[in-house]
C-alpha atoms as a PDB file:
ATOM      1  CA  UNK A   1       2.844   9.815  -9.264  1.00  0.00           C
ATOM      2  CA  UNK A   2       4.734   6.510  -9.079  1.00  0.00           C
ATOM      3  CA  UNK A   3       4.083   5.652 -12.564  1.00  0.00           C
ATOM      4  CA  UNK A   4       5.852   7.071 -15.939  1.00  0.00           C
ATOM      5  CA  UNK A   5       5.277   6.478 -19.489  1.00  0.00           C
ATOM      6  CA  UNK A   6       8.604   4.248 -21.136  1.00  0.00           C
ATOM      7  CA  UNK A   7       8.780   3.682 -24.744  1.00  0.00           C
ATOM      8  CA  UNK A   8      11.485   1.235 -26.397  1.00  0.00           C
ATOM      9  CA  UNK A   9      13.952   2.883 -28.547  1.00  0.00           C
ATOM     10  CA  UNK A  10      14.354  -0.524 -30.545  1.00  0.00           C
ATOM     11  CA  UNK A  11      10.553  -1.052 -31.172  1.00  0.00           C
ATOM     12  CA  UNK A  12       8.931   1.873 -30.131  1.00  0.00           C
ATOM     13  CA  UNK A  13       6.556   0.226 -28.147  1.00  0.00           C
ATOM     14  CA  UNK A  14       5.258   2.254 -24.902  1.00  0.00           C
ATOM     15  CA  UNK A  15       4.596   0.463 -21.097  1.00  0.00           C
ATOM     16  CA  UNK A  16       4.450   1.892 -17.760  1.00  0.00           C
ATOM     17  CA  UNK A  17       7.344   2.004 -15.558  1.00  0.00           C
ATOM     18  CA  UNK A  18       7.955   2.632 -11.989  1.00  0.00           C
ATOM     19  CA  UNK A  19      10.329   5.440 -11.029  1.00  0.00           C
ATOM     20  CA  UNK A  20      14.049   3.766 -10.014  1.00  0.00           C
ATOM     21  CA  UNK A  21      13.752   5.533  -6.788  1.00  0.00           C
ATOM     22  CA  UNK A  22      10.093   4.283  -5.502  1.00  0.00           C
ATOM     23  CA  UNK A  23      11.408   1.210  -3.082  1.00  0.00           C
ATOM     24  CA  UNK A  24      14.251   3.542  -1.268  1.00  0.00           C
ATOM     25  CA  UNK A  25      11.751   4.377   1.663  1.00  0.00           C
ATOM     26  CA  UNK A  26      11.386   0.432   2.193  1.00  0.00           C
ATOM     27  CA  UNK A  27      15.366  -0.561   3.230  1.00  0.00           C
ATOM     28  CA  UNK A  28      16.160  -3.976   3.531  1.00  0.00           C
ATOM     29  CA  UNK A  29      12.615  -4.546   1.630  1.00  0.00           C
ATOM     30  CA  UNK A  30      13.921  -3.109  -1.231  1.00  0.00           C
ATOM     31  CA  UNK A  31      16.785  -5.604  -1.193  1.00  0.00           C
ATOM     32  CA  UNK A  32      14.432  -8.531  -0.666  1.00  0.00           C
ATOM     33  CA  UNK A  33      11.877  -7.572  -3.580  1.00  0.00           C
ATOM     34  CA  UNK A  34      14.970  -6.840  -6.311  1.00  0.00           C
ATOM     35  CA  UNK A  35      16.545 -10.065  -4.982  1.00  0.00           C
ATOM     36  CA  UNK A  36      13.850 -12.294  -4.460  1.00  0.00           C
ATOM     37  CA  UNK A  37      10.291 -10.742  -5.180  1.00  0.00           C
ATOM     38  CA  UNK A  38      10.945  -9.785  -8.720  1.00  0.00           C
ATOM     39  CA  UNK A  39      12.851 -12.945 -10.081  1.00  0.00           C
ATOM     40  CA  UNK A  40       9.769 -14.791  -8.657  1.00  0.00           C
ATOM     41  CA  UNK A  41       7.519 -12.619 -10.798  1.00  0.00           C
ATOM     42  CA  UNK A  42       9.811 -13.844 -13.734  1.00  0.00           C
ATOM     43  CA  UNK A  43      10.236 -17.352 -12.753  1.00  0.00           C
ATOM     44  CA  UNK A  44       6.034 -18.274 -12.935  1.00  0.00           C
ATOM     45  CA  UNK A  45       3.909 -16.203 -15.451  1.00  0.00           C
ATOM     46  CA  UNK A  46       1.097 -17.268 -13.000  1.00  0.00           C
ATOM     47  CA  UNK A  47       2.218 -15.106 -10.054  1.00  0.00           C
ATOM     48  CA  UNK A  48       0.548 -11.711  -9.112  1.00  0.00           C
ATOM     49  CA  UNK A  49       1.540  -9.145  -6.501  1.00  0.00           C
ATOM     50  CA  UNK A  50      -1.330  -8.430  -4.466  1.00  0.00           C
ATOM     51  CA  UNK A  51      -1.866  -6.805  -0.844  1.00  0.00           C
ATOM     52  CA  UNK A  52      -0.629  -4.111   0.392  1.00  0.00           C
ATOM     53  CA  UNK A  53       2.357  -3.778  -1.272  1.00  0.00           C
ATOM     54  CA  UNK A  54       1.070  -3.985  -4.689  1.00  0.00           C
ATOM     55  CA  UNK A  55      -1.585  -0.917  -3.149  1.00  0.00           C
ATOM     56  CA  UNK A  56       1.742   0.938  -1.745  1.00  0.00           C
ATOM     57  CA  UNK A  57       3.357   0.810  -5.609  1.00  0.00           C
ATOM     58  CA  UNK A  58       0.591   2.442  -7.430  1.00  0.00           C
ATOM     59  CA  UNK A  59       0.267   5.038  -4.786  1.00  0.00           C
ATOM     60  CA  UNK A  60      -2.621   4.278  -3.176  1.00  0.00           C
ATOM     61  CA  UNK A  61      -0.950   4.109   0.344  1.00  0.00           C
ATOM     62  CA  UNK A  62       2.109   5.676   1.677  1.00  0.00           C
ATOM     63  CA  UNK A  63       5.045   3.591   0.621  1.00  0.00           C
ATOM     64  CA  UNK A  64       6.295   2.845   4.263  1.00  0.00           C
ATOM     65  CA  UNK A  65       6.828  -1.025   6.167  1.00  0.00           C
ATOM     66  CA  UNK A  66       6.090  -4.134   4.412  1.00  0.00           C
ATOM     67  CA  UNK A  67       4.861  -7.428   6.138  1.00  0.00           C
ATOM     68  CA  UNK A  68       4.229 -10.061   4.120  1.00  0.00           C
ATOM     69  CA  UNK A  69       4.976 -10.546   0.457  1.00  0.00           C
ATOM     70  CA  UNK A  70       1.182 -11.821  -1.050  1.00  0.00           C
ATOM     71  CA  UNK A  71       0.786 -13.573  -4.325  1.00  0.00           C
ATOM     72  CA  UNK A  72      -2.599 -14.118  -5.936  1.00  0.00           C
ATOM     73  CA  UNK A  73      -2.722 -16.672  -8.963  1.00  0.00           C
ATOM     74  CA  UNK A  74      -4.019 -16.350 -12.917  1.00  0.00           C
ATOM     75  CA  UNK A  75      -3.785 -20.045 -13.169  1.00  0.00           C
ATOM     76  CA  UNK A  76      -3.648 -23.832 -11.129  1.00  0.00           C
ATOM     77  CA  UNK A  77      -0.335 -24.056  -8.639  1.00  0.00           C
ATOM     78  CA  UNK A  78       1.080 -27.245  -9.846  1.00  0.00           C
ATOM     79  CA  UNK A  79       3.400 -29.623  -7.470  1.00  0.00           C
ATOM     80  CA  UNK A  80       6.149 -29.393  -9.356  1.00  0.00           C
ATOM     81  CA  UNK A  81       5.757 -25.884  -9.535  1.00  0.00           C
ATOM     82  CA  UNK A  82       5.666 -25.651  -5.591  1.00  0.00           C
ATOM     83  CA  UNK A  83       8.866 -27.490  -5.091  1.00  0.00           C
ATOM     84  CA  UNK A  84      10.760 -25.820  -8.016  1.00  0.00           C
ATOM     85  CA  UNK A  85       9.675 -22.130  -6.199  1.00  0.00           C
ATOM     86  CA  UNK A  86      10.940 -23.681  -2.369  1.00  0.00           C
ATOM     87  CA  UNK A  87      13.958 -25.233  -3.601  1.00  0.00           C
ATOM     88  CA  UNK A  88      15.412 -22.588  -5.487  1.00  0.00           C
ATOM     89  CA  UNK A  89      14.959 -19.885  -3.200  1.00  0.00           C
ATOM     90  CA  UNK A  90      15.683 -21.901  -0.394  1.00  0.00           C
ATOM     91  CA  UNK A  91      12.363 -21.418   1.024  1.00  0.00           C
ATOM     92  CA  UNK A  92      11.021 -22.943   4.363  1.00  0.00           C
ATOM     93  CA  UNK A  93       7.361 -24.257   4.285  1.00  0.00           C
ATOM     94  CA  UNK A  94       5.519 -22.680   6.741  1.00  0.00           C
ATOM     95  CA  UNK A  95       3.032 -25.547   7.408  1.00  0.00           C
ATOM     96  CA  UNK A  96       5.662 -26.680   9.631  1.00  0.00           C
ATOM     97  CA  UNK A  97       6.075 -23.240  11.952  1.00  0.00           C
ATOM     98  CA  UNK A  98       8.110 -20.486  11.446  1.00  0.00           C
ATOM     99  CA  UNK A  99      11.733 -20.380  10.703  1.00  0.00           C
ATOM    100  CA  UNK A 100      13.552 -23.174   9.755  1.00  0.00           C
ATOM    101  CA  UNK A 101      12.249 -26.720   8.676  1.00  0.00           C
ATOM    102  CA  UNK A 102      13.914 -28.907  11.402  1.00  0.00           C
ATOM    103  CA  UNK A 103      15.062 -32.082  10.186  1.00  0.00           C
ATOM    104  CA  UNK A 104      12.962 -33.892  12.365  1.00  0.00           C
ATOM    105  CA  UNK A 105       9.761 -32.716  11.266  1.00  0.00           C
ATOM    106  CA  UNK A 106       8.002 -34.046   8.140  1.00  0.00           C
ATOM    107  CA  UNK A 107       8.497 -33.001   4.649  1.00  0.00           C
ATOM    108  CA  UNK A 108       5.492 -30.606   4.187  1.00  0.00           C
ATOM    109  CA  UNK A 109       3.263 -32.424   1.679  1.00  0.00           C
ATOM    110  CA  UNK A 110       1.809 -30.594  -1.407  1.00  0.00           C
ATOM    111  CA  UNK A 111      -1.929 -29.964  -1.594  1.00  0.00           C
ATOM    112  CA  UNK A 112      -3.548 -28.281  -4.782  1.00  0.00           C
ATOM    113  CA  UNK A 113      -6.949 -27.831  -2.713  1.00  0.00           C
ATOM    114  CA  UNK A 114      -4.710 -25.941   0.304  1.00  0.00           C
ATOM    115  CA  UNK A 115      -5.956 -22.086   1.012  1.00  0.00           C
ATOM    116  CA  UNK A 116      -2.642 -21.204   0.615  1.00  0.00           C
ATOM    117  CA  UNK A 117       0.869 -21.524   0.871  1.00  0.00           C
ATOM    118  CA  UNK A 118       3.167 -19.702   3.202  1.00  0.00           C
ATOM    119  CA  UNK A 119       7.033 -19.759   2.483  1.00  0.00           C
ATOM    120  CA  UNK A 120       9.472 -18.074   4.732  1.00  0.00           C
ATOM    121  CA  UNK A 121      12.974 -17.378   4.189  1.00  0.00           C
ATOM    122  CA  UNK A 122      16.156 -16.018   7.088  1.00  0.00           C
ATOM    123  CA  UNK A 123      19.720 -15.654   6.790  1.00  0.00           C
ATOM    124  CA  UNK A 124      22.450 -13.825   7.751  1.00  0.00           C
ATOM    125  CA  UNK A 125      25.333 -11.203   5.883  1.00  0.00           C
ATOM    126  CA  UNK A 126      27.548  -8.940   6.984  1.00  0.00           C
ATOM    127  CA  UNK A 127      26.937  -5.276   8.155  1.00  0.00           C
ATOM    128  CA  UNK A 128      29.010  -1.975   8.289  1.00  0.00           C
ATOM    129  CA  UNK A 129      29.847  -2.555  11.530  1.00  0.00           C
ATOM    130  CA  UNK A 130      31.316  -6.350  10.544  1.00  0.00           C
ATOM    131  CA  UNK A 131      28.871  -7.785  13.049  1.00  0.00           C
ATOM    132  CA  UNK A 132      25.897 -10.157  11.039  1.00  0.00           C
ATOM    133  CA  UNK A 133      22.497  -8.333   9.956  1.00  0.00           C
ATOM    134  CA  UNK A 134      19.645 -10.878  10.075  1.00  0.00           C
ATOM    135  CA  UNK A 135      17.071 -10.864   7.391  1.00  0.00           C
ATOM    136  CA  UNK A 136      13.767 -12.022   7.085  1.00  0.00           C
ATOM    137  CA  UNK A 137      10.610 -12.655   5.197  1.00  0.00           C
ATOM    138  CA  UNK A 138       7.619 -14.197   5.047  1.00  0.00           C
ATOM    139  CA  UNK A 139       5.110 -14.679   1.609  1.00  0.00           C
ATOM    140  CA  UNK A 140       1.711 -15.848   0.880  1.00  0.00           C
ATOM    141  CA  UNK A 141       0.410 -17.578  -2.210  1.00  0.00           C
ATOM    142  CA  UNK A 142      -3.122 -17.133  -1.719  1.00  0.00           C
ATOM    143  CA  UNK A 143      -5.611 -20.161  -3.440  1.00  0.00           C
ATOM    144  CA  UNK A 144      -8.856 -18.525  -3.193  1.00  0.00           C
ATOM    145  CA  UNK A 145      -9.628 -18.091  -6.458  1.00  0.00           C
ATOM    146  CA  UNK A 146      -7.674 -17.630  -9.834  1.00  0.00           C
ATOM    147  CA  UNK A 147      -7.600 -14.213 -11.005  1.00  0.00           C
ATOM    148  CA  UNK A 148      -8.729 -13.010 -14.200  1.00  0.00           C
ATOM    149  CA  UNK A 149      -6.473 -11.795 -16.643  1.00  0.00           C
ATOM    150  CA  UNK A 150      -8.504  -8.275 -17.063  1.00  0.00           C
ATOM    151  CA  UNK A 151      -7.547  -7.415 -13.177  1.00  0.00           C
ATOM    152  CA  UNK A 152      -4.225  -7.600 -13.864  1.00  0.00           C
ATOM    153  CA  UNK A 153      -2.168  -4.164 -14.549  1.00  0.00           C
ATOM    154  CA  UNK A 154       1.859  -4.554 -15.867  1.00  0.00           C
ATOM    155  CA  UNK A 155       4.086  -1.898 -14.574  1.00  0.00           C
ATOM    156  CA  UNK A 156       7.855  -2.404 -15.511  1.00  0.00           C
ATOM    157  CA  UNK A 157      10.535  -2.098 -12.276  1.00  0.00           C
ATOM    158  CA  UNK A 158      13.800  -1.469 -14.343  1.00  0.00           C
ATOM    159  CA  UNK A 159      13.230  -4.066 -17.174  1.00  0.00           C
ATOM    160  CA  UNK A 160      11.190  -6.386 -15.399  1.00  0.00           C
ATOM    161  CA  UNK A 161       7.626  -7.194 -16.154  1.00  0.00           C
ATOM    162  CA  UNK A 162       5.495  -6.677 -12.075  1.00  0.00           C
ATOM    163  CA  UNK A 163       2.048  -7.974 -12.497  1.00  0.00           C
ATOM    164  CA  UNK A 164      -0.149  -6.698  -9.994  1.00  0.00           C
ATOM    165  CA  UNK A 165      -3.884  -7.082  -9.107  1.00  0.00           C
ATOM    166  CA  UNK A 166      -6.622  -4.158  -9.971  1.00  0.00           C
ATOM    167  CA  UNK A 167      -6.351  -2.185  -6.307  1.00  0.00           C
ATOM    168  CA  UNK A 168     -10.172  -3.277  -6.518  1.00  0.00           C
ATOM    169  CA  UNK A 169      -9.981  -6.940  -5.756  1.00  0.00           C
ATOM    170  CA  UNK A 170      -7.384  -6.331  -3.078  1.00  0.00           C
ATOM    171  CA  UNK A 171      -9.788  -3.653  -1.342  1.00  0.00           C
ATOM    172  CA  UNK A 172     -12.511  -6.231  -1.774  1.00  0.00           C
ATOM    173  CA  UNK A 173     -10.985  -8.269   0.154  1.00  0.00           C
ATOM    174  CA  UNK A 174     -10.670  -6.147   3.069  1.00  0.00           C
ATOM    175  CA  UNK A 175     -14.449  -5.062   2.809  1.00  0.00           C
ATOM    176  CA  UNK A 176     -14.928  -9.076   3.106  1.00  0.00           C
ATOM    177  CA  UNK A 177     -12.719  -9.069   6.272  1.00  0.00           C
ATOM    178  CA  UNK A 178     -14.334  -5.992   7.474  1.00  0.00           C
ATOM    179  CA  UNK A 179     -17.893  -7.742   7.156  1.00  0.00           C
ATOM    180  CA  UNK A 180     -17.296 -10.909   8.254  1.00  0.00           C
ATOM    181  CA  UNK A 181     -17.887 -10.640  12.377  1.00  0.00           C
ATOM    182  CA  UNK A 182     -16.512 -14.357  13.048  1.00  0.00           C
ATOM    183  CA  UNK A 183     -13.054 -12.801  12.696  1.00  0.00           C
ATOM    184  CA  UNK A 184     -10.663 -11.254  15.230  1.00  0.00           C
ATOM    185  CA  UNK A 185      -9.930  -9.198  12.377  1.00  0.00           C
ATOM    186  CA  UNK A 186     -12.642  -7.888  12.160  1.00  0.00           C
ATOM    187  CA  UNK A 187     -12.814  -4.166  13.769  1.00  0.00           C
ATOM    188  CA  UNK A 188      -9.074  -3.963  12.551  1.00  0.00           C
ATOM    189  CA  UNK A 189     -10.525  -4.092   8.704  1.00  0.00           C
ATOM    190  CA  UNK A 190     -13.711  -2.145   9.386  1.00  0.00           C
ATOM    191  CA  UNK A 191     -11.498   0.705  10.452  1.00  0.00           C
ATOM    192  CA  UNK A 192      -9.221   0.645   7.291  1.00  0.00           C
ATOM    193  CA  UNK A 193     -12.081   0.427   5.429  1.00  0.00           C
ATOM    194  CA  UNK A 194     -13.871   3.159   7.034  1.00  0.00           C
ATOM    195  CA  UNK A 195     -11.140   5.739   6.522  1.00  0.00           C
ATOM    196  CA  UNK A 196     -11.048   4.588   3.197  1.00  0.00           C
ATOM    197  CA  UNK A 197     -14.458   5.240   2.324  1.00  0.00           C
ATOM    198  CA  UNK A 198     -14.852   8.415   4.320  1.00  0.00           C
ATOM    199  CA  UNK A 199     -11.923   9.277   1.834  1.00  0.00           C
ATOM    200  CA  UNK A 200     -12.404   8.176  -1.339  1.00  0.00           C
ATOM    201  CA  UNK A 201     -11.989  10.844  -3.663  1.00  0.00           C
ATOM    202  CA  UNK A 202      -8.410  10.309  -3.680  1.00  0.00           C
ATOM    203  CA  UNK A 203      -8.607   6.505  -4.811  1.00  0.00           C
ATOM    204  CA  UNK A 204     -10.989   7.210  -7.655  1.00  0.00           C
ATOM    205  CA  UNK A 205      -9.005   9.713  -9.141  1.00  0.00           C
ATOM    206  CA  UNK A 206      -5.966   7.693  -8.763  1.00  0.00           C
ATOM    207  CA  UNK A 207      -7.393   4.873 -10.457  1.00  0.00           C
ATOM    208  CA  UNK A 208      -8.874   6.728 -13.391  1.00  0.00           C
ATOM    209  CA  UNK A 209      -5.473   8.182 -13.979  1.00  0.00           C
ATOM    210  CA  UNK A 210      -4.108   4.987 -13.995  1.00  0.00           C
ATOM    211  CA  UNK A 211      -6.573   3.915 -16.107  1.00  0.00           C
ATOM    212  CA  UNK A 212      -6.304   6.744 -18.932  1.00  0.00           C
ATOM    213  CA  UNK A 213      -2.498   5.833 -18.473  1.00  0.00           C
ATOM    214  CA  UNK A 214      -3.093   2.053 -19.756  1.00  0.00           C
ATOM    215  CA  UNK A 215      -5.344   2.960 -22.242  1.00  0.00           C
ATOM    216  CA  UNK A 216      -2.904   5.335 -23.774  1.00  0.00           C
ATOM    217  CA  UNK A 217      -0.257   2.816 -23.775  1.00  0.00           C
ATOM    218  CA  UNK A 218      -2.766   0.942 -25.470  1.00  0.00           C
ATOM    219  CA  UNK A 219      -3.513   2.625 -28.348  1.00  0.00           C
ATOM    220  CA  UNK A 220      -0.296   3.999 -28.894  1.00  0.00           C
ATOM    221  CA  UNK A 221       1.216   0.641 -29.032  1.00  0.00           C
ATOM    222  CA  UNK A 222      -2.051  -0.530 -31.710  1.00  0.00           C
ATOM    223  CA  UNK A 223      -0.514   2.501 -33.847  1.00  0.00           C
ATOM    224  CA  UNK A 224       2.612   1.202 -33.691  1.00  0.00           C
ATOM    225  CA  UNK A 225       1.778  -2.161 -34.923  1.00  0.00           C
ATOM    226  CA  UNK A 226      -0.526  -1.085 -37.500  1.00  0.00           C
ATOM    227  CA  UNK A 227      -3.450  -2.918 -36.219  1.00  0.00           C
ATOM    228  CA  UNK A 228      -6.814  -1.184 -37.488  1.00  0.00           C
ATOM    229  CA  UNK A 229      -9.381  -3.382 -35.926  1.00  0.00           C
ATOM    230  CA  UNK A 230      -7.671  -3.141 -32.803  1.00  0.00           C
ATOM    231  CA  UNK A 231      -7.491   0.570 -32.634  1.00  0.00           C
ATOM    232  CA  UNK A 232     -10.628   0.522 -33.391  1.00  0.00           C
ATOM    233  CA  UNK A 233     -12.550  -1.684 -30.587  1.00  0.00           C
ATOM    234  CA  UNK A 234      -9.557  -0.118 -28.347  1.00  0.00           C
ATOM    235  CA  UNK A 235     -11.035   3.145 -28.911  1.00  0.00           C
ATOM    236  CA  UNK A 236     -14.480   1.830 -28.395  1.00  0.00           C
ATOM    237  CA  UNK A 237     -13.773   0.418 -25.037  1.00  0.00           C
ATOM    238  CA  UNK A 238     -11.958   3.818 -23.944  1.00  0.00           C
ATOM    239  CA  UNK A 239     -14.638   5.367 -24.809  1.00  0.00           C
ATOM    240  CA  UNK A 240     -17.498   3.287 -22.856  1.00  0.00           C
ATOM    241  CA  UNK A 241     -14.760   3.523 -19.819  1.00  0.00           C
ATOM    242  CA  UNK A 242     -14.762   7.161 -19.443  1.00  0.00           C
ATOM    243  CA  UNK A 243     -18.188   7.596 -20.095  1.00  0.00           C
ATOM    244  CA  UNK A 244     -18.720   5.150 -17.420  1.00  0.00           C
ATOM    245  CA  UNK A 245     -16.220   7.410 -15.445  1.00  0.00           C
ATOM    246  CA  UNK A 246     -17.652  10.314 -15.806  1.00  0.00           C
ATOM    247  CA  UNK A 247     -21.419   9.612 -15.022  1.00  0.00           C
ATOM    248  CA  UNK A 248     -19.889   7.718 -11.477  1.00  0.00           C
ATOM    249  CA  UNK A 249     -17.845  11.130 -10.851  1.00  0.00           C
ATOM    250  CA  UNK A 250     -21.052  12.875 -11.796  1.00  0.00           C
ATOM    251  CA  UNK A 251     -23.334  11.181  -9.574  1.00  0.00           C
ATOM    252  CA  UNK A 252     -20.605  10.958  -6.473  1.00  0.00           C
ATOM    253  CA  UNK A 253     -18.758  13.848  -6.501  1.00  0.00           C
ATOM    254  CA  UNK A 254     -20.857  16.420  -8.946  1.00  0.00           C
ATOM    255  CA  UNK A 255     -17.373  17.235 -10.842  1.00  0.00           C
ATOM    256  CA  UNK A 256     -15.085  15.753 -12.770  1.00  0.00           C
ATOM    257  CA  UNK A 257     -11.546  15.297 -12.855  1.00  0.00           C
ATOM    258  CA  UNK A 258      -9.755  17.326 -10.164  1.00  0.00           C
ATOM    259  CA  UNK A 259      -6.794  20.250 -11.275  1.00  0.00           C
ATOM    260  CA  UNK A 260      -4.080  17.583  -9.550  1.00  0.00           C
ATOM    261  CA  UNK A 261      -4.869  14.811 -11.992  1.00  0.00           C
ATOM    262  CA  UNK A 262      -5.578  17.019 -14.925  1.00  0.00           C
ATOM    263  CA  UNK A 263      -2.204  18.537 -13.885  1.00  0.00           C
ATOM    264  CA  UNK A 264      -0.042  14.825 -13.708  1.00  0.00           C
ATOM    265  CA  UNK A 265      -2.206  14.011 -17.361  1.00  0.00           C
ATOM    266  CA  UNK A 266      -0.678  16.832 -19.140  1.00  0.00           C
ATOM    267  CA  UNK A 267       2.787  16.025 -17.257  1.00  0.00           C
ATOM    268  CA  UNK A 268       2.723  12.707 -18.994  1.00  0.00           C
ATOM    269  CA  UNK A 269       1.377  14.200 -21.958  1.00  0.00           C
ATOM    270  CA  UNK A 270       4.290  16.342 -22.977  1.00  0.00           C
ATOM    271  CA  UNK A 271       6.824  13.096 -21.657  1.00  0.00           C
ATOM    272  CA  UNK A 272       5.443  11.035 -24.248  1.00  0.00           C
ATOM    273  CA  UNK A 273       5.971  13.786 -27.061  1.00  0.00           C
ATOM    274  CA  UNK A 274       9.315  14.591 -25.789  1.00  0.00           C
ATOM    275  CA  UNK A 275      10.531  10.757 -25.480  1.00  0.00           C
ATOM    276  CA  UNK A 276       9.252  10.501 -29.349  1.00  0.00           C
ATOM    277  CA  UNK A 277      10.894  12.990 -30.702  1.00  0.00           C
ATOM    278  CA  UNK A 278      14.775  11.685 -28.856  1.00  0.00           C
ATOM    279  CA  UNK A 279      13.905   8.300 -30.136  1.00  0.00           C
END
């Protein structure tokens, strides 16, 4: 698994953390996302990393080529927001055609009821071989809806905060894609989706380790603090989760969890008790 336990030395607080080495298979993505991606993240508390990178991260799919950078929103995408985001990064708007916004053409104007935003970005530096290496990328802010606040999970890349979608919503969206026969999409998403659902074992496990992961962060972190009533709905809701868990598993898959994930639980397990007792 991607995904470790991390807890503070200073407070003693735990979060999940991405291993350092988890972008190396992406190249000159990994450059982009520690150069661009993540101070985005930073820049607006509203931004969420969805599609298929944000499935890639927490090991859902094979962590190979990147297209587009997608960004889902928690809350309204303001104007000012907009132009602070473009101008910073140096970003090209999109609504005008890809590349670079020609001087001729008009300045894109902002619109809050748009489906979405698309911002790409190109330049040049130097290579090995002294000759230029061109780089490139393209990103989507998509409008749809707002996102709620309980889809989001928090895994830290180095210190910084990456707020990505519940692997549910994205996969939703595909189904919708998948469904929807007035797209040339279509048959392209009904495959995915197909081999998806033909193996899903894999996902469902994944996600309720994931899950036991946050809640453990969770309560530890409600110990820490001293905080009785919320150890004690925390504890509730764990509860009613794996119960709810364990009748799907039950009912789908007559078991319960597999040796692998009992195997990466016990793994994290004996982290945890070794990273208390250094700290």
């Amino acid at each position: 698994m991607n995904i470790h336990y991390d807890i503070s030395s200073e407070t003693g607080l735990m979060n999940l953390k991405f291993k350092n080495t988890i972008l190396d298979p992406l190249g000159y993505n990994k450059e982009i996302f520690e150069k661009y991606i993540l101070p985005m993240l930073s820049m607006n508390e509203k931004f969420v990393l969805t599609g298929s990178l944000s499935l890639k991260l927490m090991g859902f799919e094979p962590m190979d080529k990147v297209g587009d950078f997608d960004f889902g929103l928690l809350d309204t995408f303001t104007e000012e927001e907009y132009v602070a985001l473009k101008n910073f990064f140096q970003l090209s708007d999109l609504s005008n055609g890809y590349g670079q916004e020609s001087e001729s053409l008009n300045t894109p104007k902002f619109n809050s009821k748009d489906h979405m935003w698309q911002f790409s970005k190109q330049w040049s530096e130097p290579s090995d071989a002294e000759l230029q290496k061109e780089l490139f990328f393209k990103m989507d802010i998509f409008n749809d809806e707002i996102l709620r606040k309980r889809d989001i999970i928090t895994i830290y890349y180095d210190e910084f905060p990456v707020r990505l979608v519940h692997p549910s919503v994205t996969l939703s969206y595909r189904m919708r894609y998948a469904l929807d026969i007035r797209s040339s999409q279509t048959f392209k998403y009904w495959e995915k989706m197909k081999a998806f659902m033909d193996n899903a074992k894999s996902y469902y496990n994944q996600i309720r380790s994931i899950a036991k992961m946050i809640a453990r962060v969770h309560e530890h972190n409600a110990n820490i603090e001293g905080d009785k009533k919320k150890i004690d709905y925390l504890r509730k809701l764990i509860n009613t989760r794996e119960a709810n868990a364990e009748s799907f598993f039950e009912k789908v898959f007559t078991e319960t969890l597999d040796p692998f994930t009992l195997m990466l639980e016990k793994e994290q397990e004996e982290f945890t008790k070794q990273k208390t007792k250094i700290d």
